[in-house]
PDBML (XML) file of the C-alpha atoms, coordinates in Angstrom:
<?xml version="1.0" encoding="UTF-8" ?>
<PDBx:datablock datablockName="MODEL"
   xmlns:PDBx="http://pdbml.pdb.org/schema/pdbx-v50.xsd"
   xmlns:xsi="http://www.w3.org/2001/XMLSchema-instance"
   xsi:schemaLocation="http://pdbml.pdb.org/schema/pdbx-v50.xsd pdbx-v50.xsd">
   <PDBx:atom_siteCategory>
      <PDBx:atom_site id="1">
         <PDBx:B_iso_or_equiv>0.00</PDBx:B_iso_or_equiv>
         <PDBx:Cartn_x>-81.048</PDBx:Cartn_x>
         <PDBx:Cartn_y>92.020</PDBx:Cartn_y>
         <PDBx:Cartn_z>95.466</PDBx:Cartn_z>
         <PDBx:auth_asym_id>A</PDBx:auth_asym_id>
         <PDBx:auth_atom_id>CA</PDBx:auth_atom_id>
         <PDBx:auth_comp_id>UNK</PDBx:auth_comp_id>
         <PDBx:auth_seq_id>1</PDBx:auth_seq_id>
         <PDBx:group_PDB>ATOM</PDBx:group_PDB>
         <PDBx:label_alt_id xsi:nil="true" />
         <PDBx:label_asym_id>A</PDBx:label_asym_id>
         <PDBx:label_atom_id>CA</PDBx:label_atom_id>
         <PDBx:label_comp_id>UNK</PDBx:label_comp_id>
         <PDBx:label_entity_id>1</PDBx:label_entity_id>
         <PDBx:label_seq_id>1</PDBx:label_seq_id>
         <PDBx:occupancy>1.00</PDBx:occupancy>
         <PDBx:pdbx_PDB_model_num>1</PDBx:pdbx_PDB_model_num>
         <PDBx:type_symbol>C</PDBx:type_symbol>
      </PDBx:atom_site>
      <PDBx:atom_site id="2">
         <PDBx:B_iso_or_equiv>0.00</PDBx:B_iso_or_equiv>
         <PDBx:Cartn_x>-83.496</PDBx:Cartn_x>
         <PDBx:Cartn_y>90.269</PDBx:Cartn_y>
         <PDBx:Cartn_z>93.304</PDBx:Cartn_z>
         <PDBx:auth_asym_id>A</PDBx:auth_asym_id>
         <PDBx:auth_atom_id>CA</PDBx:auth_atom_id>
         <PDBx:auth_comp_id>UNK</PDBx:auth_comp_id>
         <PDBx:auth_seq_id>2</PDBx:auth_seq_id>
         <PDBx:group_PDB>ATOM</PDBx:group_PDB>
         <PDBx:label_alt_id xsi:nil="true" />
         <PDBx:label_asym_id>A</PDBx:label_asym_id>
         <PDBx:label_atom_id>CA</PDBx:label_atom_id>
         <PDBx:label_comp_id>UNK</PDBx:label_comp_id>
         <PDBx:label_entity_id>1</PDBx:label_entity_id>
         <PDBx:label_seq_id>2</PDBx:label_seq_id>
         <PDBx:occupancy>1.00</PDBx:occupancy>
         <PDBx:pdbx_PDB_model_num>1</PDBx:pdbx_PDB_model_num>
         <PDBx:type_symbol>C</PDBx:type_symbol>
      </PDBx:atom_site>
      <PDBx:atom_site id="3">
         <PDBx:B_iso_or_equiv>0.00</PDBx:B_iso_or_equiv>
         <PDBx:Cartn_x>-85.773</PDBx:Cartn_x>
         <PDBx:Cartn_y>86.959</PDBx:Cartn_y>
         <PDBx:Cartn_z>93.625</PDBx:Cartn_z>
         <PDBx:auth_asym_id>A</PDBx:auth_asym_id>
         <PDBx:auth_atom_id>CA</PDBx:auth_atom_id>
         <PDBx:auth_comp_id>UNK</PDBx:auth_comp_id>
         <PDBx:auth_seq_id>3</PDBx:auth_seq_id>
         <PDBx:group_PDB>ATOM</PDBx:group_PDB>
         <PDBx:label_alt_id xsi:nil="true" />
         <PDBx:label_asym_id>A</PDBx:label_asym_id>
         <PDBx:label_atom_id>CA</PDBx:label_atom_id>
         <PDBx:label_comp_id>UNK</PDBx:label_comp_id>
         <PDBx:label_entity_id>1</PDBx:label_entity_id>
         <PDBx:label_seq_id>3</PDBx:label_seq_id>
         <PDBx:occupancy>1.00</PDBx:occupancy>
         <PDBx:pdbx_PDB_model_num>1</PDBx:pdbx_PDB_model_num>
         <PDBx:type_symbol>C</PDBx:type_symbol>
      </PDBx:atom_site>
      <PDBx:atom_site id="4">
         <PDBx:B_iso_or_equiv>0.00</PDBx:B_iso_or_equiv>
         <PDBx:Cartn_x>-87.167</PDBx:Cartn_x>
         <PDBx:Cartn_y>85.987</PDBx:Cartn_y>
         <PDBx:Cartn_z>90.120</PDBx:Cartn_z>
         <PDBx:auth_asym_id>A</PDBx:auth_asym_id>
         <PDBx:auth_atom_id>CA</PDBx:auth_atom_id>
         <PDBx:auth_comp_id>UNK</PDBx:auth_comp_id>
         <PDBx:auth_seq_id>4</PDBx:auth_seq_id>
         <PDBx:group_PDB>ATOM</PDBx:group_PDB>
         <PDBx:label_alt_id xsi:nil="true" />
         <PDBx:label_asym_id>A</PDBx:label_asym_id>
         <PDBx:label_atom_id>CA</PDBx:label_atom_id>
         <PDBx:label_comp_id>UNK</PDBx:label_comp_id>
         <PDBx:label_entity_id>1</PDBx:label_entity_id>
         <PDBx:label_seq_id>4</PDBx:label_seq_id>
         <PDBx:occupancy>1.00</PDBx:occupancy>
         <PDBx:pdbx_PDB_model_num>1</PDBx:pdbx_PDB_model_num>
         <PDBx:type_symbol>C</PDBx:type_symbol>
      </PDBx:atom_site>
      <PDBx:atom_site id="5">
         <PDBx:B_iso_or_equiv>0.00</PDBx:B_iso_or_equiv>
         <PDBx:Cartn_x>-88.792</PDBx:Cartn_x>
         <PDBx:Cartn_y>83.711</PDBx:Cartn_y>
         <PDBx:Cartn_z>88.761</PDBx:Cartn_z>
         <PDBx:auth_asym_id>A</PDBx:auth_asym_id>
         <PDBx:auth_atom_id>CA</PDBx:auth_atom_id>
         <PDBx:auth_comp_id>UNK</PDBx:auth_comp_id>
         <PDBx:auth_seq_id>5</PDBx:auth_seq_id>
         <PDBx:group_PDB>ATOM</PDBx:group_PDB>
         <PDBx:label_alt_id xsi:nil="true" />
         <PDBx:label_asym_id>A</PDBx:label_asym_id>
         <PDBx:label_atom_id>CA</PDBx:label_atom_id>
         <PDBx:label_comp_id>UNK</PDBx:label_comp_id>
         <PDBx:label_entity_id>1</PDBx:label_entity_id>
         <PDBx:label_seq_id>5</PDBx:label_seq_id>
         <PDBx:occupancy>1.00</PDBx:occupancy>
         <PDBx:pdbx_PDB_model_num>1</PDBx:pdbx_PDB_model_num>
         <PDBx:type_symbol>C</PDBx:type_symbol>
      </PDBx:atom_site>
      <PDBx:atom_site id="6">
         <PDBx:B_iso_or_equiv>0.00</PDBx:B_iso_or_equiv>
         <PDBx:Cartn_x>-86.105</PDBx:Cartn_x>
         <PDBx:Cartn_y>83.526</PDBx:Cartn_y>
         <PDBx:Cartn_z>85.435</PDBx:Cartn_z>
         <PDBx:auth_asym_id>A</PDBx:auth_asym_id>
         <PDBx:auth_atom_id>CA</PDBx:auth_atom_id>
         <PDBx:auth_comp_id>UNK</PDBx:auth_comp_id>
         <PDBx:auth_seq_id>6</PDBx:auth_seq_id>
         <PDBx:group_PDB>ATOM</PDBx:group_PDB>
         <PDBx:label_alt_id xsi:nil="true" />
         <PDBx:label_asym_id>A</PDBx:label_asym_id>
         <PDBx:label_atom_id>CA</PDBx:label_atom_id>
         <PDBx:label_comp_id>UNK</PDBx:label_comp_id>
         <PDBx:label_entity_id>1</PDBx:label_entity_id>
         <PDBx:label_seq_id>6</PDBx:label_seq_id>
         <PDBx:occupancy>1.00</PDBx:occupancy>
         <PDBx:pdbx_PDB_model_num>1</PDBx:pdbx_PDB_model_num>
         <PDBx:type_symbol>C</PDBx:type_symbol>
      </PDBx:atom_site>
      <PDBx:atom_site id="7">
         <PDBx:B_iso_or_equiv>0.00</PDBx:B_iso_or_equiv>
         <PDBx:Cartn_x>-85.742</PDBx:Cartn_x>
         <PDBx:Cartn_y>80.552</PDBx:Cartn_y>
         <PDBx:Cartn_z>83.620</PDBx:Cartn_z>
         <PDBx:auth_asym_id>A</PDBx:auth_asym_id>
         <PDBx:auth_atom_id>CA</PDBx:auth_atom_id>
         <PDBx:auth_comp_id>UNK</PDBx:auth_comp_id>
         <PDBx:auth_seq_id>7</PDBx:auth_seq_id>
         <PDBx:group_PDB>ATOM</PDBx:group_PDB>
         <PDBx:label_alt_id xsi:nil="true" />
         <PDBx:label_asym_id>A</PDBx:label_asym_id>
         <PDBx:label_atom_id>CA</PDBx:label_atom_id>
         <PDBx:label_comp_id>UNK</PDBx:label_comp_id>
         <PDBx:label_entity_id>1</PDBx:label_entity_id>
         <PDBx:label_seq_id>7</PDBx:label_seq_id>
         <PDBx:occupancy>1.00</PDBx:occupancy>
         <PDBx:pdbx_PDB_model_num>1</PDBx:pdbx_PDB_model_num>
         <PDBx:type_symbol>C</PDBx:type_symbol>
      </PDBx:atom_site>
      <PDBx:atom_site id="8">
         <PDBx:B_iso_or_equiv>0.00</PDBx:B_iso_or_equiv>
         <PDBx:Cartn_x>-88.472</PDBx:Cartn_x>
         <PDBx:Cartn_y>78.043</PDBx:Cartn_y>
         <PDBx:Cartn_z>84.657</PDBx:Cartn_z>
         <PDBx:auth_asym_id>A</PDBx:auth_asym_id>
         <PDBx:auth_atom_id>CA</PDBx:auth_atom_id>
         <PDBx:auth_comp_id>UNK</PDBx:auth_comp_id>
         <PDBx:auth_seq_id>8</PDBx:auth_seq_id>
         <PDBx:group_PDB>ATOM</PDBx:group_PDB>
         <PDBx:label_alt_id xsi:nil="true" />
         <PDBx:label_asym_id>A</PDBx:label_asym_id>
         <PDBx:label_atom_id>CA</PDBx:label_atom_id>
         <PDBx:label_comp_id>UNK</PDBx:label_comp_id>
         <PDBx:label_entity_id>1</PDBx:label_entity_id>
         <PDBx:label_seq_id>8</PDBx:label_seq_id>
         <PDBx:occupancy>1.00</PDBx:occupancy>
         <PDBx:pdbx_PDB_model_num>1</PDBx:pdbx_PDB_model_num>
         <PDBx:type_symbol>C</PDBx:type_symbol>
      </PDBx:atom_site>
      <PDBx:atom_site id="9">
         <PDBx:B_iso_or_equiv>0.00</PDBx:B_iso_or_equiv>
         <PDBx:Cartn_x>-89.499</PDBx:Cartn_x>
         <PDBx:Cartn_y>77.415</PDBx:Cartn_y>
         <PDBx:Cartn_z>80.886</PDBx:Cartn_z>
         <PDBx:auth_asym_id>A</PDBx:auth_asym_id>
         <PDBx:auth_atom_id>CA</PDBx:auth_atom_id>
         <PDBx:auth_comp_id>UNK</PDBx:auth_comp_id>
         <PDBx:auth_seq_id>9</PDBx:auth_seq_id>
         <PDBx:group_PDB>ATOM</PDBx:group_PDB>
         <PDBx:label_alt_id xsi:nil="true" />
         <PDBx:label_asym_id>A</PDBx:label_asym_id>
         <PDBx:label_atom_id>CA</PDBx:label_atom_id>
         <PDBx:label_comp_id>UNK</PDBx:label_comp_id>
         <PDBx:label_entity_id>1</PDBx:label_entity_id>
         <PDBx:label_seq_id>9</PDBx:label_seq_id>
         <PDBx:occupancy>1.00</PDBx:occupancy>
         <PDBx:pdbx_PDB_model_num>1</PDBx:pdbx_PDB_model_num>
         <PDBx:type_symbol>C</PDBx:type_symbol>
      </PDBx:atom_site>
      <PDBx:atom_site id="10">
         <PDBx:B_iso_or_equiv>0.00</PDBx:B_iso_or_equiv>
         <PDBx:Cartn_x>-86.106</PDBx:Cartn_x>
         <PDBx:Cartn_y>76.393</PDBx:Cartn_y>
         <PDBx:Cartn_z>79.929</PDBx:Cartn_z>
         <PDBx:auth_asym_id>A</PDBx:auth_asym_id>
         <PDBx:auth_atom_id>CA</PDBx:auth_atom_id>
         <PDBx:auth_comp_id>UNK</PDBx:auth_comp_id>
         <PDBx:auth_seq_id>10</PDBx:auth_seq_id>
         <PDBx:group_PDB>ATOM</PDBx:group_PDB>
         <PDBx:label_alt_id xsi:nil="true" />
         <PDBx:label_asym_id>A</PDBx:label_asym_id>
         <PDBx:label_atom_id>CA</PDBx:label_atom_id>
         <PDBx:label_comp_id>UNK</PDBx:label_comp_id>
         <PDBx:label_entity_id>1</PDBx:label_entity_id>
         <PDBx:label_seq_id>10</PDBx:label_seq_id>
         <PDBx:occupancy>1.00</PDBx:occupancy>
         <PDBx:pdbx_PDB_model_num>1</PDBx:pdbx_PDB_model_num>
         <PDBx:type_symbol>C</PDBx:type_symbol>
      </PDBx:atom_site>
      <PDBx:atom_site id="11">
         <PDBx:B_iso_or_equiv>0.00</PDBx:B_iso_or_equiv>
         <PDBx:Cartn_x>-85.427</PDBx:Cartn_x>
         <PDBx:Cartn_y>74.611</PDBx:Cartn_y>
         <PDBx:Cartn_z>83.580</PDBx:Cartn_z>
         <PDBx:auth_asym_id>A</PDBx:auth_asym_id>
         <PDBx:auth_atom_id>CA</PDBx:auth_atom_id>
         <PDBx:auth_comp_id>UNK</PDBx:auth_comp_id>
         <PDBx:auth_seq_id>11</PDBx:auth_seq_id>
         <PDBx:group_PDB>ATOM</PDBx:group_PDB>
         <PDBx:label_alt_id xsi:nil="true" />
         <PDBx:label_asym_id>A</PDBx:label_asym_id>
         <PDBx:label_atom_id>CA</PDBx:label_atom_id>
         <PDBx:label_comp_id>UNK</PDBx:label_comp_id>
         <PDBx:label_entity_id>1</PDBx:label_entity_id>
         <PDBx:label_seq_id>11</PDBx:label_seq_id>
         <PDBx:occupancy>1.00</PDBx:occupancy>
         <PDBx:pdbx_PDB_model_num>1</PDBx:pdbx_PDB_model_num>
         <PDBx:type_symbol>C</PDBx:type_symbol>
      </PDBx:atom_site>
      <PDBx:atom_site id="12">
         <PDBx:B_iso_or_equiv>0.00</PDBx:B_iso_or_equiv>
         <PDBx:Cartn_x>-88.378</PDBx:Cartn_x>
         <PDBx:Cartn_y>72.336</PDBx:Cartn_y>
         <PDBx:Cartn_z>82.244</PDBx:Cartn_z>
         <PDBx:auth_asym_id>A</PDBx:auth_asym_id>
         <PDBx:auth_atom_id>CA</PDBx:auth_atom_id>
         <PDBx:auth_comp_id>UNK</PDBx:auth_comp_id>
         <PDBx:auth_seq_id>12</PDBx:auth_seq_id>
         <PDBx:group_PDB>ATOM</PDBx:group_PDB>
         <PDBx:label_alt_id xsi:nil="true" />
         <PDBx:label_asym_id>A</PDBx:label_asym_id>
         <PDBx:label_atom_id>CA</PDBx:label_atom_id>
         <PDBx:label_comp_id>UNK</PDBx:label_comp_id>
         <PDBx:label_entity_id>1</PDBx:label_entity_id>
         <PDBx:label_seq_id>12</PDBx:label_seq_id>
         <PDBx:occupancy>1.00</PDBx:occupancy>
         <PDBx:pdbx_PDB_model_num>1</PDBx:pdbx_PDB_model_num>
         <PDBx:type_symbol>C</PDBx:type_symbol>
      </PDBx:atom_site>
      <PDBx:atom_site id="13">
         <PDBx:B_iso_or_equiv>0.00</PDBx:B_iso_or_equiv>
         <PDBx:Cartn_x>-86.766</PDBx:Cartn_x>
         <PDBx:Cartn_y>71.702</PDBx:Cartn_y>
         <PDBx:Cartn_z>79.004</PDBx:Cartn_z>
         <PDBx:auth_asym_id>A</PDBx:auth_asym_id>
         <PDBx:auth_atom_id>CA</PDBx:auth_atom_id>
         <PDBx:auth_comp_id>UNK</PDBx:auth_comp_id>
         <PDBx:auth_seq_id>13</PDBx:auth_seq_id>
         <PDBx:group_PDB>ATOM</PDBx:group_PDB>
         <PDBx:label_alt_id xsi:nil="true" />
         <PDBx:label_asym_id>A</PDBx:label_asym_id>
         <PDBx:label_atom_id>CA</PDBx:label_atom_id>
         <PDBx:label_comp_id>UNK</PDBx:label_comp_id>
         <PDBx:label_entity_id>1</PDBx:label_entity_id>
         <PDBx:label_seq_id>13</PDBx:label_seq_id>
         <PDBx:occupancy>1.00</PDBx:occupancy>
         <PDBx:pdbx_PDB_model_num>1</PDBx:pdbx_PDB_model_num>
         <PDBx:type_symbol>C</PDBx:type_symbol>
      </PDBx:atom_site>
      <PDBx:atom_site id="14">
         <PDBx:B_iso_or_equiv>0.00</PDBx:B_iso_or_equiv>
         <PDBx:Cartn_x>-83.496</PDBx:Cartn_x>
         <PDBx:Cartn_y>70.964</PDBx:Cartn_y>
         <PDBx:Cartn_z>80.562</PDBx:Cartn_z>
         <PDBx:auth_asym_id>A</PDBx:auth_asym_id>
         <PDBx:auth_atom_id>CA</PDBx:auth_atom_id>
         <PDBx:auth_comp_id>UNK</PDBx:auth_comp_id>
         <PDBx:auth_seq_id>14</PDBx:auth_seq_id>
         <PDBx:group_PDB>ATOM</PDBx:group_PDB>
         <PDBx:label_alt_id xsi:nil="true" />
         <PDBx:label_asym_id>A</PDBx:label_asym_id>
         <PDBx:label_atom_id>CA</PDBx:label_atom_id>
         <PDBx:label_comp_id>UNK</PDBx:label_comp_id>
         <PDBx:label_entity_id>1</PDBx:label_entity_id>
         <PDBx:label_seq_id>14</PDBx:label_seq_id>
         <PDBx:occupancy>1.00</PDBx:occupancy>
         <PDBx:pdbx_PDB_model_num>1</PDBx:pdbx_PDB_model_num>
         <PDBx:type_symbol>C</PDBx:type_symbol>
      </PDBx:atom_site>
      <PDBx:atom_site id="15">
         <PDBx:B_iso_or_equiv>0.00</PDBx:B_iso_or_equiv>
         <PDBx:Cartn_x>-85.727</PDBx:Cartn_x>
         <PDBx:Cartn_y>68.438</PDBx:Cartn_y>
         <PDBx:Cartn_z>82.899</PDBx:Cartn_z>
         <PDBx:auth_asym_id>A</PDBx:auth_asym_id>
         <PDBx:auth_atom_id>CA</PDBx:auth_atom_id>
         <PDBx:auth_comp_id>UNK</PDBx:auth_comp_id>
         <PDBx:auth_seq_id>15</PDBx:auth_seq_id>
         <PDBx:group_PDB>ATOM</PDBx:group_PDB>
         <PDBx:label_alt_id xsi:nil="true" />
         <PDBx:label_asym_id>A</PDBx:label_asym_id>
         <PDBx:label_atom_id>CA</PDBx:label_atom_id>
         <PDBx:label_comp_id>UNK</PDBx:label_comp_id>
         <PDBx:label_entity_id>1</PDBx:label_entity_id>
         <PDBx:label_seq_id>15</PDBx:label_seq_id>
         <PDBx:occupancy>1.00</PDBx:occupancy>
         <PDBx:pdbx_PDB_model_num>1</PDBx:pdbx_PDB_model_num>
         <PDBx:type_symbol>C</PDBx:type_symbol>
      </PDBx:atom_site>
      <PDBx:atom_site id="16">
         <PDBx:B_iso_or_equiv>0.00</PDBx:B_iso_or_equiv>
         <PDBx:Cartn_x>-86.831</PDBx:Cartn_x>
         <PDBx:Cartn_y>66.993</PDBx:Cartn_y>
         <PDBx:Cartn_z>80.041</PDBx:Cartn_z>
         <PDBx:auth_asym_id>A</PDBx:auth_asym_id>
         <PDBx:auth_atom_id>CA</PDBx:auth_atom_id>
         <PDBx:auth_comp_id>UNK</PDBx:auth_comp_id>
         <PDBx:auth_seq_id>16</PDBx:auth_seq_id>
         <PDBx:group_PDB>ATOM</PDBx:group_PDB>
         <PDBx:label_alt_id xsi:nil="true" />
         <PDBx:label_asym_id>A</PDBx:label_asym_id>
         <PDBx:label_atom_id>CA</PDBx:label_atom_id>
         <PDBx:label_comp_id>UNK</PDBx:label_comp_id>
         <PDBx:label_entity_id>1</PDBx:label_entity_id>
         <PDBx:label_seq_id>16</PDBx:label_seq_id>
         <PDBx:occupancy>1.00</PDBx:occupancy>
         <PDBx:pdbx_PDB_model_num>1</PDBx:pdbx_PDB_model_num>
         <PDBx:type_symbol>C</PDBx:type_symbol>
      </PDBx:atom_site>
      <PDBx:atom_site id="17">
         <PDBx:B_iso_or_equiv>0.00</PDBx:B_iso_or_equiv>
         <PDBx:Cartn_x>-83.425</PDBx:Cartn_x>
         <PDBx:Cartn_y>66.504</PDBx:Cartn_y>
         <PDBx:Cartn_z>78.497</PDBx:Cartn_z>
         <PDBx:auth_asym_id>A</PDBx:auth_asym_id>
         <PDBx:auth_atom_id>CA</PDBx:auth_atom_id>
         <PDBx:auth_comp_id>UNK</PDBx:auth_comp_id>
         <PDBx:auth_seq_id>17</PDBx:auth_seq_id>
         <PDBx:group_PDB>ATOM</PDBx:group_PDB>
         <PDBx:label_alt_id xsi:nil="true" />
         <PDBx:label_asym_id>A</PDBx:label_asym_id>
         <PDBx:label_atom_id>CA</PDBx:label_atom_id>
         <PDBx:label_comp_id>UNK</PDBx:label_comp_id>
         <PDBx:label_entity_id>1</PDBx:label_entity_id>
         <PDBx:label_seq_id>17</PDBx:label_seq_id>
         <PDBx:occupancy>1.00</PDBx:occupancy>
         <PDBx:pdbx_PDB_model_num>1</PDBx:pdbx_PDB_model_num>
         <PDBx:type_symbol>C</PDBx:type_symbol>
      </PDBx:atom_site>
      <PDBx:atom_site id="18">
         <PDBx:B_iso_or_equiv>0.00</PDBx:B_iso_or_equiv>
         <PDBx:Cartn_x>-82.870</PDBx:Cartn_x>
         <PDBx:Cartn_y>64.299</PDBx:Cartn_y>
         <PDBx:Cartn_z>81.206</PDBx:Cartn_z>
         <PDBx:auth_asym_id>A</PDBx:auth_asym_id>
         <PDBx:auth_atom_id>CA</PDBx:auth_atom_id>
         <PDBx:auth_comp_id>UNK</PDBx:auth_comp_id>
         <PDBx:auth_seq_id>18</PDBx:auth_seq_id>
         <PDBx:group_PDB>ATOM</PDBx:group_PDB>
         <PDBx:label_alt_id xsi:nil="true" />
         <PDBx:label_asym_id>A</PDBx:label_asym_id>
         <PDBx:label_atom_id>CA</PDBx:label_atom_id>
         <PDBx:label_comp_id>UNK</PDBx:label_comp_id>
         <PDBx:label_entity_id>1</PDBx:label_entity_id>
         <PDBx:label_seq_id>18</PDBx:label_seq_id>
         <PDBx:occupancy>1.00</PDBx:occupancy>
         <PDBx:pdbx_PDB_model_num>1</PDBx:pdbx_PDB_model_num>
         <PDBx:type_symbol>C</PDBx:type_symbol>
      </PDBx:atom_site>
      <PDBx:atom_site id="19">
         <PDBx:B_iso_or_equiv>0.00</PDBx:B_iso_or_equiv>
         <PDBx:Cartn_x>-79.775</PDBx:Cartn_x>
         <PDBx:Cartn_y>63.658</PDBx:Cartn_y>
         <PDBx:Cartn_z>84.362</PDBx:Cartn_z>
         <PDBx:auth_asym_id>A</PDBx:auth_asym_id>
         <PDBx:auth_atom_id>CA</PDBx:auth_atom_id>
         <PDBx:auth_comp_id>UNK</PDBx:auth_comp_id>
         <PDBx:auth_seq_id>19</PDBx:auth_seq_id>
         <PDBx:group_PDB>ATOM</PDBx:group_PDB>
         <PDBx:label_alt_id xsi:nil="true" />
         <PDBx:label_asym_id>A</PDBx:label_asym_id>
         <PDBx:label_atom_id>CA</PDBx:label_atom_id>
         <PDBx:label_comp_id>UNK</PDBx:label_comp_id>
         <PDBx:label_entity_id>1</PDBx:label_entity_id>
         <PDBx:label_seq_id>19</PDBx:label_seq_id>
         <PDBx:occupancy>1.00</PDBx:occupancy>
         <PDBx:pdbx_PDB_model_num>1</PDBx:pdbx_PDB_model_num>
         <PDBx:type_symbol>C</PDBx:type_symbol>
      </PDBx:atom_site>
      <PDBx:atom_site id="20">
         <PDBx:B_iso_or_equiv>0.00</PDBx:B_iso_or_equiv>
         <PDBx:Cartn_x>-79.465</PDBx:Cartn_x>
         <PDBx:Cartn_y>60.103</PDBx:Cartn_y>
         <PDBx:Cartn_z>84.911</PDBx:Cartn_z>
         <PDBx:auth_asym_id>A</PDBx:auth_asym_id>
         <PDBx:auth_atom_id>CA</PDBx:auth_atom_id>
         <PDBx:auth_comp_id>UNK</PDBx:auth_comp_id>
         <PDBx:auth_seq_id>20</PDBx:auth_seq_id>
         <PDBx:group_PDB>ATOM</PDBx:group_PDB>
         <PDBx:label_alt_id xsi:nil="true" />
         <PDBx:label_asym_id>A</PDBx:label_asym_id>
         <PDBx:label_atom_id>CA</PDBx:label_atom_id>
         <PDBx:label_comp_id>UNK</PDBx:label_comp_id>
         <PDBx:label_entity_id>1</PDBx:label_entity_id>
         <PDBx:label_seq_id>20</PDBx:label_seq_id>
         <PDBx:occupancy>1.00</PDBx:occupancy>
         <PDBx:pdbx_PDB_model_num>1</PDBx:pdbx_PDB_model_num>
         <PDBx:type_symbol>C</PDBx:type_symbol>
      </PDBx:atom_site>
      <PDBx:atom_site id="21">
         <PDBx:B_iso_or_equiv>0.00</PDBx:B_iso_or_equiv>
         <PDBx:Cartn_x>-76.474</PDBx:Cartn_x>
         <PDBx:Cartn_y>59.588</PDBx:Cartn_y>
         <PDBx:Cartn_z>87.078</PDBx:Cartn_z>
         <PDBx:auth_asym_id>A</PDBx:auth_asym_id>
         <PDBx:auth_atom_id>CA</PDBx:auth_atom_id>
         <PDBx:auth_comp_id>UNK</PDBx:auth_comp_id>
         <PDBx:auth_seq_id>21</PDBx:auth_seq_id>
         <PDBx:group_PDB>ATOM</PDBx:group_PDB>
         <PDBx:label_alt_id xsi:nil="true" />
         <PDBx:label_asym_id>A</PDBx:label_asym_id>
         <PDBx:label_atom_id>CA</PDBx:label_atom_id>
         <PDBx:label_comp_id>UNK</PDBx:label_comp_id>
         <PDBx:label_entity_id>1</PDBx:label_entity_id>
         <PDBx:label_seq_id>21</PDBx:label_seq_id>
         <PDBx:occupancy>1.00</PDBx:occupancy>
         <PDBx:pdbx_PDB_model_num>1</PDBx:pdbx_PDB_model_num>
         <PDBx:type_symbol>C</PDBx:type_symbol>
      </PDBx:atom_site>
      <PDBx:atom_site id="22">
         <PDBx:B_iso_or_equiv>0.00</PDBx:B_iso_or_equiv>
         <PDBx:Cartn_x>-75.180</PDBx:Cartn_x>
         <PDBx:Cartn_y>56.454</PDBx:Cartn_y>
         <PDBx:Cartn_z>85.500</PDBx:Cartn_z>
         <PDBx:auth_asym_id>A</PDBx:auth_asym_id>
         <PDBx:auth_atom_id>CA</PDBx:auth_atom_id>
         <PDBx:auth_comp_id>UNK</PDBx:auth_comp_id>
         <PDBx:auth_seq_id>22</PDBx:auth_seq_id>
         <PDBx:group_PDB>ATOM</PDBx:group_PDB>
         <PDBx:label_alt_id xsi:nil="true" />
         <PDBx:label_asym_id>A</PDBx:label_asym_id>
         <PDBx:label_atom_id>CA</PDBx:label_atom_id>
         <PDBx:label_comp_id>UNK</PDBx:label_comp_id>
         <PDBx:label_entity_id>1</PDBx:label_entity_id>
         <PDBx:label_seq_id>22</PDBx:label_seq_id>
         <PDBx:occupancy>1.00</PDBx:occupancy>
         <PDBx:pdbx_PDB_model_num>1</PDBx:pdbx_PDB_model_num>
         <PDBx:type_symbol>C</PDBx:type_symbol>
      </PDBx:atom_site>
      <PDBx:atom_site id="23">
         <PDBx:B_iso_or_equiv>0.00</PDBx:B_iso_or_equiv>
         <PDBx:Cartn_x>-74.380</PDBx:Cartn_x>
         <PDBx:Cartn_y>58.713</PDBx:Cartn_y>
         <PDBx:Cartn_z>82.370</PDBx:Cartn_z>
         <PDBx:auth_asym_id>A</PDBx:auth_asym_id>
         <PDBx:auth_atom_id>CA</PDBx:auth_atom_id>
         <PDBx:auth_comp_id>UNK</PDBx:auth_comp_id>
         <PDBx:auth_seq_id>23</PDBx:auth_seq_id>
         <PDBx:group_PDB>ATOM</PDBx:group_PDB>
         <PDBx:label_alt_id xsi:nil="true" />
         <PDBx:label_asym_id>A</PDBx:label_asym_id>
         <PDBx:label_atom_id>CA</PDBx:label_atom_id>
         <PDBx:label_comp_id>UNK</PDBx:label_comp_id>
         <PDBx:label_entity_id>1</PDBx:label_entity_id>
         <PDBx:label_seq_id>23</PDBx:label_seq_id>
         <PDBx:occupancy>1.00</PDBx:occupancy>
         <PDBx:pdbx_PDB_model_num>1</PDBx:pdbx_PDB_model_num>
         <PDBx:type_symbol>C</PDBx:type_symbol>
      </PDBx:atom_site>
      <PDBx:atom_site id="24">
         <PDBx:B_iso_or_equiv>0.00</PDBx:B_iso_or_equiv>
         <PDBx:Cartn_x>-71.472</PDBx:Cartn_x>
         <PDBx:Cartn_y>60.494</PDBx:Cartn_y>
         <PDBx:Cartn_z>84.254</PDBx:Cartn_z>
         <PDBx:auth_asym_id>A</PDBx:auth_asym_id>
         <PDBx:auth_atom_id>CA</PDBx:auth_atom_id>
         <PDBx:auth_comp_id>UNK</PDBx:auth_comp_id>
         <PDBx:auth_seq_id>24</PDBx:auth_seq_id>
         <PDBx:group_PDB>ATOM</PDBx:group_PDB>
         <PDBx:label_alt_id xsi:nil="true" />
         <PDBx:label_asym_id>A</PDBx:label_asym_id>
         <PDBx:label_atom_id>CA</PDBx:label_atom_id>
         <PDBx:label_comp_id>UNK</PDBx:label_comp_id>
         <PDBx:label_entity_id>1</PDBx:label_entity_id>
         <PDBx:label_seq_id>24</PDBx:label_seq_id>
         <PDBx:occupancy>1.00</PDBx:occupancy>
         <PDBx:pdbx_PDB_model_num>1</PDBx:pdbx_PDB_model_num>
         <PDBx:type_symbol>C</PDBx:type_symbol>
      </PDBx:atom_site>
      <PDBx:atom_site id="25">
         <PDBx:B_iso_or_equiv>0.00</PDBx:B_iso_or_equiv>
         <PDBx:Cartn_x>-67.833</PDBx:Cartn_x>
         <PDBx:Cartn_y>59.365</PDBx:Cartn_y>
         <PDBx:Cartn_z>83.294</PDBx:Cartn_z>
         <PDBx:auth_asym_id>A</PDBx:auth_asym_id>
         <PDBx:auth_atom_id>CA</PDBx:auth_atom_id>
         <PDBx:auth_comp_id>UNK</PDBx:auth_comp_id>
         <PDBx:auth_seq_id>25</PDBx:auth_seq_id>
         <PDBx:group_PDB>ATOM</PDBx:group_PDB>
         <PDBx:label_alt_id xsi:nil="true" />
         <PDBx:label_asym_id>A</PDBx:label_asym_id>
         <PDBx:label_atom_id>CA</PDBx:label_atom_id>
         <PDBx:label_comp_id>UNK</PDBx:label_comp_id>
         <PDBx:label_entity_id>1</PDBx:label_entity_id>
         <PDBx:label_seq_id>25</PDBx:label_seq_id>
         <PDBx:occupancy>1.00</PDBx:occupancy>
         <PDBx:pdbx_PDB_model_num>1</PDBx:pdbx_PDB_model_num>
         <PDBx:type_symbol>C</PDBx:type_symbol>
      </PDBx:atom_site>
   </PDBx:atom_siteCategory>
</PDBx:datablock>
């Protein structure tokens, strides 16, 4: 219904944070 452009500030600061596989338990 929509197509936005939402969130791609904070999808760069959750980049940033980082998502190395070897830190999943």
């Amino acid at each position: 219904i929509k197509q936005t452009h939402y969130g791609k500030k904070n999808l760069a600061l959750a980049t940033a944070y980082g998502r190395d596989g070897n830190d999943l338990h």
